[in-house]
PDB file of N, CA and C in Angstrom:
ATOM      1  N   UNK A   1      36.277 -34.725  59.016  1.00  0.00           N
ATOM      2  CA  UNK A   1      35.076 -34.164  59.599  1.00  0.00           C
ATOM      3  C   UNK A   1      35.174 -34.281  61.118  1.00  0.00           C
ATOM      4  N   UNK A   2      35.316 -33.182  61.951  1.00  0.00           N
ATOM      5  CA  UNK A   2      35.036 -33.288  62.912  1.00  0.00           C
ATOM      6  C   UNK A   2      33.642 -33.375  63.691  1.00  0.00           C
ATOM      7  N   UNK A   3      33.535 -34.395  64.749  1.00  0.00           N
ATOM      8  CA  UNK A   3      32.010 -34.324  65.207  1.00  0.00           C
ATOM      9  C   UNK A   3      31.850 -34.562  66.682  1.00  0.00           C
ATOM     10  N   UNK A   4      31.361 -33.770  67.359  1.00  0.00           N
ATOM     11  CA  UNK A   4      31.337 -33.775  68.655  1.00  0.00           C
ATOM     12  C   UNK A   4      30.153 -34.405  69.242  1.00  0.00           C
ATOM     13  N   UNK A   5      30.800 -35.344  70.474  1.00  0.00           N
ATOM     14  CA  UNK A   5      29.124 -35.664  71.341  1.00  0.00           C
ATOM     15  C   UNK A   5      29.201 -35.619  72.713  1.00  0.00           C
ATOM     16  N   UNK A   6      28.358 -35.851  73.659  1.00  0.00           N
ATOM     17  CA  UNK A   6      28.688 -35.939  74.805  1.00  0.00           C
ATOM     18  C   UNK A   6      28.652 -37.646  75.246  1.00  0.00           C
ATOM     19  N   UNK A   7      29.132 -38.290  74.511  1.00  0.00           N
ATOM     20  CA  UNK A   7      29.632 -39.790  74.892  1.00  0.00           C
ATOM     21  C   UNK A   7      30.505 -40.184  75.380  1.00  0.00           C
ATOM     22  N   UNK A   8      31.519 -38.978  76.234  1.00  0.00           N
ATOM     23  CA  UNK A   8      32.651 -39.384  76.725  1.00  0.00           C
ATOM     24  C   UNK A   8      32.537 -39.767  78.186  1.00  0.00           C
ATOM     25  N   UNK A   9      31.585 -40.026  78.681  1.00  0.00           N
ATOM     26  CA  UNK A   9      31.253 -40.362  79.860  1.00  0.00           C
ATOM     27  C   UNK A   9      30.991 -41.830  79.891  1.00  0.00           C
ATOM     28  N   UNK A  10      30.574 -42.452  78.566  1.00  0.00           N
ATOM     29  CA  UNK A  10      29.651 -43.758  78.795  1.00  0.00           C
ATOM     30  C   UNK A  10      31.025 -44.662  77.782  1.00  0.00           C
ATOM     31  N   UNK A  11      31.980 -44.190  76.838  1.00  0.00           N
ATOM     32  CA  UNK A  11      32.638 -45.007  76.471  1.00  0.00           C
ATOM     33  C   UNK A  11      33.694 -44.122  76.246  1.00  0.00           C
ATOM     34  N   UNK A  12      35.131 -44.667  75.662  1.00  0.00           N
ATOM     35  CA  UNK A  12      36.066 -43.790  75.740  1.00  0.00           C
ATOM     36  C   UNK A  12      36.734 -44.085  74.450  1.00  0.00           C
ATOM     37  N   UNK A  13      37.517 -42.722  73.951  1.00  0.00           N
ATOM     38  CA  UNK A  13      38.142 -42.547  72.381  1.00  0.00           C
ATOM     39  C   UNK A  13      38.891 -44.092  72.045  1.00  0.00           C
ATOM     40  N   UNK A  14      39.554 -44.710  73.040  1.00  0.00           N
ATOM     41  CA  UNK A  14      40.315 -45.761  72.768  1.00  0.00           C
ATOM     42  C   UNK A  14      38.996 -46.889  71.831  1.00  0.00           C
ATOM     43  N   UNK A  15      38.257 -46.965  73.153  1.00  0.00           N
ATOM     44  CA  UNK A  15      37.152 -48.413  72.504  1.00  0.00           C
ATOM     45  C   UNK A  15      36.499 -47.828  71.181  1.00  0.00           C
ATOM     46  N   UNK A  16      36.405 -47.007  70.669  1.00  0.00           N
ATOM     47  CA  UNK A  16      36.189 -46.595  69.490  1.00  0.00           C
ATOM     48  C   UNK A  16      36.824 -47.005  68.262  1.00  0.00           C
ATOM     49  N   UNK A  17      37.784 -47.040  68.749  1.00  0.00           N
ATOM     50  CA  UNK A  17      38.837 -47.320  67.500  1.00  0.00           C
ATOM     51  C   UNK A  17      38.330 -48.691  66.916  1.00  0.00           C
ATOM     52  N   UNK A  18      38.183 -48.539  64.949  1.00  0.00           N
ATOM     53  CA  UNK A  18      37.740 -49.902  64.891  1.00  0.00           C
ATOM     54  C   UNK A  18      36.519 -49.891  64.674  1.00  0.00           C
ATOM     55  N   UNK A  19      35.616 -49.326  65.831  1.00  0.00           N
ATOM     56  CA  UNK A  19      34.209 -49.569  65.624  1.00  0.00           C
ATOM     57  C   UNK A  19      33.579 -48.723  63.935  1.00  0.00           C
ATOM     58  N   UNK A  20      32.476 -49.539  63.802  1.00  0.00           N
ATOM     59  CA  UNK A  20      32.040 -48.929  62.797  1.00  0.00           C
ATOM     60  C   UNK A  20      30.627 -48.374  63.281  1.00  0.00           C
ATOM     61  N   UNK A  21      30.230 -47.065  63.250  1.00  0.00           N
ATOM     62  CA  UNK A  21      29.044 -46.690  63.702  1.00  0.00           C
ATOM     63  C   UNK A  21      28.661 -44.990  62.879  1.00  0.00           C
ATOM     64  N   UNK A  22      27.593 -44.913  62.650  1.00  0.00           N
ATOM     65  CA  UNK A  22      26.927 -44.403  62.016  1.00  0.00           C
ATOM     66  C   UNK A  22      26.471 -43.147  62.703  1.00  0.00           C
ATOM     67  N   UNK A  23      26.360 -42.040  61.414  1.00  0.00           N
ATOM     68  CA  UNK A  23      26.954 -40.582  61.622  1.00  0.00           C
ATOM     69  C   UNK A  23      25.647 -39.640  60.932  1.00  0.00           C
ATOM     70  N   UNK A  24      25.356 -38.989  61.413  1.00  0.00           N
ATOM     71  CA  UNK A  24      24.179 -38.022  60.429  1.00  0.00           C
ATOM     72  C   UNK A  24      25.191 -36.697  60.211  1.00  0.00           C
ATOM     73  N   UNK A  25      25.498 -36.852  59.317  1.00  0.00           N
ATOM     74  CA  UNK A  25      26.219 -35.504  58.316  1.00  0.00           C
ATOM     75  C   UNK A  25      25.762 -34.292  57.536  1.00  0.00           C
ATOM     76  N   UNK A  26      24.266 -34.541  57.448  1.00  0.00           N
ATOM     77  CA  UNK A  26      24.004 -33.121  56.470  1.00  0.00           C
ATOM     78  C   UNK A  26      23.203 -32.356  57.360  1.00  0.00           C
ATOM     79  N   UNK A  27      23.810 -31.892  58.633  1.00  0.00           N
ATOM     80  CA  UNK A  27      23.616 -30.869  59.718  1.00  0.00           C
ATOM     81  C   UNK A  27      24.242 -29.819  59.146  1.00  0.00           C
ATOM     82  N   UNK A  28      23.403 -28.766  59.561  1.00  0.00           N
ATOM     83  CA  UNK A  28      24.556 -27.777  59.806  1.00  0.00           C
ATOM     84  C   UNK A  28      25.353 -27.425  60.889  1.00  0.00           C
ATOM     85  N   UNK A  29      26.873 -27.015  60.487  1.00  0.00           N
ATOM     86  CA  UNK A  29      27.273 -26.781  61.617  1.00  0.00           C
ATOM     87  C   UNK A  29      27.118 -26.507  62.764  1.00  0.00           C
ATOM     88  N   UNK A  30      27.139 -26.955  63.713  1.00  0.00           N
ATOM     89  CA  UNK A  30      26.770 -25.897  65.519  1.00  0.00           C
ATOM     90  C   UNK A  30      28.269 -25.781  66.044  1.00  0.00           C
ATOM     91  N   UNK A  31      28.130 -24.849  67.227  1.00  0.00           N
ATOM     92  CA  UNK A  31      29.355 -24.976  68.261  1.00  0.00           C
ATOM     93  C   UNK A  31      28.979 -25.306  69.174  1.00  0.00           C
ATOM     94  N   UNK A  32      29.950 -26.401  69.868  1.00  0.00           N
ATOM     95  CA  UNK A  32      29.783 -26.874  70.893  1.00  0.00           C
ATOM     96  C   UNK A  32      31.455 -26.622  71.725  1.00  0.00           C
ATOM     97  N   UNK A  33      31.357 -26.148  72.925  1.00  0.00           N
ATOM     98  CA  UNK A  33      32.047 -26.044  74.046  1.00  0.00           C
ATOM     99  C   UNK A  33      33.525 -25.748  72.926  1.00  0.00           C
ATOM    100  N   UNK A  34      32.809 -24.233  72.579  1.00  0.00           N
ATOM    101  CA  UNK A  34      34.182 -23.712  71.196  1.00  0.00           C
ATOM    102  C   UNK A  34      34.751 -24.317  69.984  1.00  0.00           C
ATOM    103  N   UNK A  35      33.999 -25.647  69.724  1.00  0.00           N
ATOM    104  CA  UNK A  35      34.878 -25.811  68.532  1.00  0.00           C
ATOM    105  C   UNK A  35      33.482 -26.434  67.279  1.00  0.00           C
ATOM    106  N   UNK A  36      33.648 -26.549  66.486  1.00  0.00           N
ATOM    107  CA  UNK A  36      32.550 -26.774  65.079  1.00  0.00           C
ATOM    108  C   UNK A  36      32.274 -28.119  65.456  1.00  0.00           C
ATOM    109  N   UNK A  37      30.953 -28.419  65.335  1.00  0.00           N
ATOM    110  CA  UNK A  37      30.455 -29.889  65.275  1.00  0.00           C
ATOM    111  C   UNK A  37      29.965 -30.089  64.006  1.00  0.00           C
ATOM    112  N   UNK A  38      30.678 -30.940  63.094  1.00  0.00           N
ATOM    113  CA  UNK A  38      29.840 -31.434  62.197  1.00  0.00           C
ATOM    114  C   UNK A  38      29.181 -32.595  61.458  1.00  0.00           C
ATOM    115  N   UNK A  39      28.519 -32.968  62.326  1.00  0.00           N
ATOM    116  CA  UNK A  39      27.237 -34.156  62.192  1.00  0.00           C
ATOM    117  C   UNK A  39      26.853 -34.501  63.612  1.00  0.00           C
ATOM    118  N   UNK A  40      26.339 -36.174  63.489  1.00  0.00           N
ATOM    119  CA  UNK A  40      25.978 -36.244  64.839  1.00  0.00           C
ATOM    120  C   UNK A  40      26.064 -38.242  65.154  1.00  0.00           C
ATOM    121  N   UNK A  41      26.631 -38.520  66.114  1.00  0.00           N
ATOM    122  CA  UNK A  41      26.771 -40.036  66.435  1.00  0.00           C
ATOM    123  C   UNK A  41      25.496 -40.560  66.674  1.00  0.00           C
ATOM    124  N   UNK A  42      25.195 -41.538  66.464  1.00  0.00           N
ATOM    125  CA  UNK A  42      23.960 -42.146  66.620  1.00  0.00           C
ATOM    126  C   UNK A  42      24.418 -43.233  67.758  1.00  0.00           C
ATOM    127  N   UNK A  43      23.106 -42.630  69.141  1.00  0.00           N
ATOM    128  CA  UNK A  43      23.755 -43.500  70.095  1.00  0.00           C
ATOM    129  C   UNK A  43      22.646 -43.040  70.734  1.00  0.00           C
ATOM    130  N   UNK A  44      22.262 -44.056  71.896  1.00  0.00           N
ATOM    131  CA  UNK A  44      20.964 -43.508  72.668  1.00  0.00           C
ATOM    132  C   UNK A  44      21.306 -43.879  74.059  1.00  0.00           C
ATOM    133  N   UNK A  45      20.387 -43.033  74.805  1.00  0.00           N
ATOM    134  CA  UNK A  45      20.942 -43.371  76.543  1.00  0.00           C
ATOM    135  C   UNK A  45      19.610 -43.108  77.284  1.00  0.00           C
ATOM    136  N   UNK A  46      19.067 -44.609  77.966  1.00  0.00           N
ATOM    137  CA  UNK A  46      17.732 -44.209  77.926  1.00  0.00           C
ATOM    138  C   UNK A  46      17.142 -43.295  79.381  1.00  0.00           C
ATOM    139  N   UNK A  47      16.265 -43.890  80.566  1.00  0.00           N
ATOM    140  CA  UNK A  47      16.127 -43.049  81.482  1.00  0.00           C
ATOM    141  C   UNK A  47      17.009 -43.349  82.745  1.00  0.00           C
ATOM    142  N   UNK A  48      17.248 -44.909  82.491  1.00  0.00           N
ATOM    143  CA  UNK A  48      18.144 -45.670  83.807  1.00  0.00           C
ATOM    144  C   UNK A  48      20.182 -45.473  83.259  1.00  0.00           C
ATOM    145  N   UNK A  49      20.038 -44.540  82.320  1.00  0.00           N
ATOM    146  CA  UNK A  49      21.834 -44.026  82.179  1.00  0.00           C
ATOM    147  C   UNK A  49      21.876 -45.006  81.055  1.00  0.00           C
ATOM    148  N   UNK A  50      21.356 -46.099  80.524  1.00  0.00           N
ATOM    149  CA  UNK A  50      21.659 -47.031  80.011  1.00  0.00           C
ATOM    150  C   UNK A  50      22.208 -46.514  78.280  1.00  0.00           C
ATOM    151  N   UNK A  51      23.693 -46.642  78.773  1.00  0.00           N
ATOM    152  CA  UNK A  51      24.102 -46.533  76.800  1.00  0.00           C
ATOM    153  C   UNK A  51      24.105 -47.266  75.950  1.00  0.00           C
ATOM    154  N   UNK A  52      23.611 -46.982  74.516  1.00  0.00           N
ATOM    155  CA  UNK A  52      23.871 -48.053  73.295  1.00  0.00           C
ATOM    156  C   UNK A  52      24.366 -46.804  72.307  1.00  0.00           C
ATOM    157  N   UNK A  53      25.551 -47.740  71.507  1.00  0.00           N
ATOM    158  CA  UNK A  53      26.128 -46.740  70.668  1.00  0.00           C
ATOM    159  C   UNK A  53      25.698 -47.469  69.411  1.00  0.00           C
ATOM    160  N   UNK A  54      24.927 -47.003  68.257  1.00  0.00           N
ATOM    161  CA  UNK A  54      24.662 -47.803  67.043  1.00  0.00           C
ATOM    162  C   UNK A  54      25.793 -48.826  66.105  1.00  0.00           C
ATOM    163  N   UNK A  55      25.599 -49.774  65.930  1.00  0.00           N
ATOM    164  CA  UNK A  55      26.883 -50.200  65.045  1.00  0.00           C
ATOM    165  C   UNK A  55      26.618 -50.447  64.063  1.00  0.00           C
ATOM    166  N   UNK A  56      27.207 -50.717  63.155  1.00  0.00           N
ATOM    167  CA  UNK A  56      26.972 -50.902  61.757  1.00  0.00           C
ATOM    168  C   UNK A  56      27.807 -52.656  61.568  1.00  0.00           C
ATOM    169  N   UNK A  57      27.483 -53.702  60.806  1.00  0.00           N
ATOM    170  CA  UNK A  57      27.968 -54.892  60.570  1.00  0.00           C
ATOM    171  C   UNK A  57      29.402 -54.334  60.100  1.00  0.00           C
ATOM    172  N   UNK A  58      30.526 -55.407  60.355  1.00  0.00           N
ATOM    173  CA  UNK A  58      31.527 -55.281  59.997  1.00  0.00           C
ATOM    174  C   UNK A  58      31.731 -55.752  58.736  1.00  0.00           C
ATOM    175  N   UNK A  59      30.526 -56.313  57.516  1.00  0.00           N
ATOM    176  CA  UNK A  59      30.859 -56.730  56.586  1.00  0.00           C
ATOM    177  C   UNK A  59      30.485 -55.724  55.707  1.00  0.00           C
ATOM    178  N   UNK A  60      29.981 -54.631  56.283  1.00  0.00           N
ATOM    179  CA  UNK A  60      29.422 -53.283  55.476  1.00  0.00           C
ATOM    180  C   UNK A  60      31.040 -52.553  55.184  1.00  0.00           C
ATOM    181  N   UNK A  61      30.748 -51.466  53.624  1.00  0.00           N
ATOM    182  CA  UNK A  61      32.142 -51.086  53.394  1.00  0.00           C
ATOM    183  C   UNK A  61      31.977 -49.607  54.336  1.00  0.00           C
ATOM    184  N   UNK A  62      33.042 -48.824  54.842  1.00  0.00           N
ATOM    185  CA  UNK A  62      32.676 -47.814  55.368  1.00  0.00           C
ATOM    186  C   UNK A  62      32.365 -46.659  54.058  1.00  0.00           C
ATOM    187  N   UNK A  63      31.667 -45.872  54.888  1.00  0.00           N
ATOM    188  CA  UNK A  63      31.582 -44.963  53.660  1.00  0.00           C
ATOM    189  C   UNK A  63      30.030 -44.577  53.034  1.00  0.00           C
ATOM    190  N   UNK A  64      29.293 -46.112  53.502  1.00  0.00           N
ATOM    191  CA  UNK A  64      28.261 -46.752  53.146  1.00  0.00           C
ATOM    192  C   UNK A  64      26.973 -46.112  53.302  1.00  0.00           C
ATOM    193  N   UNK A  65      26.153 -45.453  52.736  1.00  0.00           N
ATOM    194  CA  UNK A  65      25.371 -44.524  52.960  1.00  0.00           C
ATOM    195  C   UNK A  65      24.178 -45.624  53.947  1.00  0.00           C
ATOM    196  N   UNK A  66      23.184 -44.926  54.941  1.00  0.00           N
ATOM    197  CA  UNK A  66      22.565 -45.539  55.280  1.00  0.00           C
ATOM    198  C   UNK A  66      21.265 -44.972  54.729  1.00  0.00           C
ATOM    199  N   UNK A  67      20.058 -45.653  54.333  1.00  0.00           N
ATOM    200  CA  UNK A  67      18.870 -45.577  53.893  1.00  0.00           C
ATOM    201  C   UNK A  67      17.400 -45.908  54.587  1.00  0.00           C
TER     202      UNK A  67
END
């Protein structure tokens, strides 16, 4: 599944790796800057730039539906 965000400013593909963080998937497709987005990262950035990217516990299995 590919999924696009504009978080490449506040953290980068490397520090990702590993992380476990949580995805909204039953979007429908959009395009973004030409290519299919499908879902969406859960991450917030408030009025002072300030980023938080959601995480999920590392003792959770991936895969793991959230409720």
């Amino acid at each position: 599944r590919q999924i696009l965000s504009g978080i490449a400013k506040y953290i980068s593909p490397e520090q990702l790796v590993g992380m476990k963080v949580p995805f909204v998937t039953n979007l429908k497709p959009r395009m973004m800057m030409g290519l299919e987005s499908n879902g969406m990262i859960l991450a917030s950035i408030d009025a002072d730039q300030n980023f938080s990217l959601m995480q999920v516990d590392s003792k959770i299995a991936s895969g793991t539906h959230v409720s």
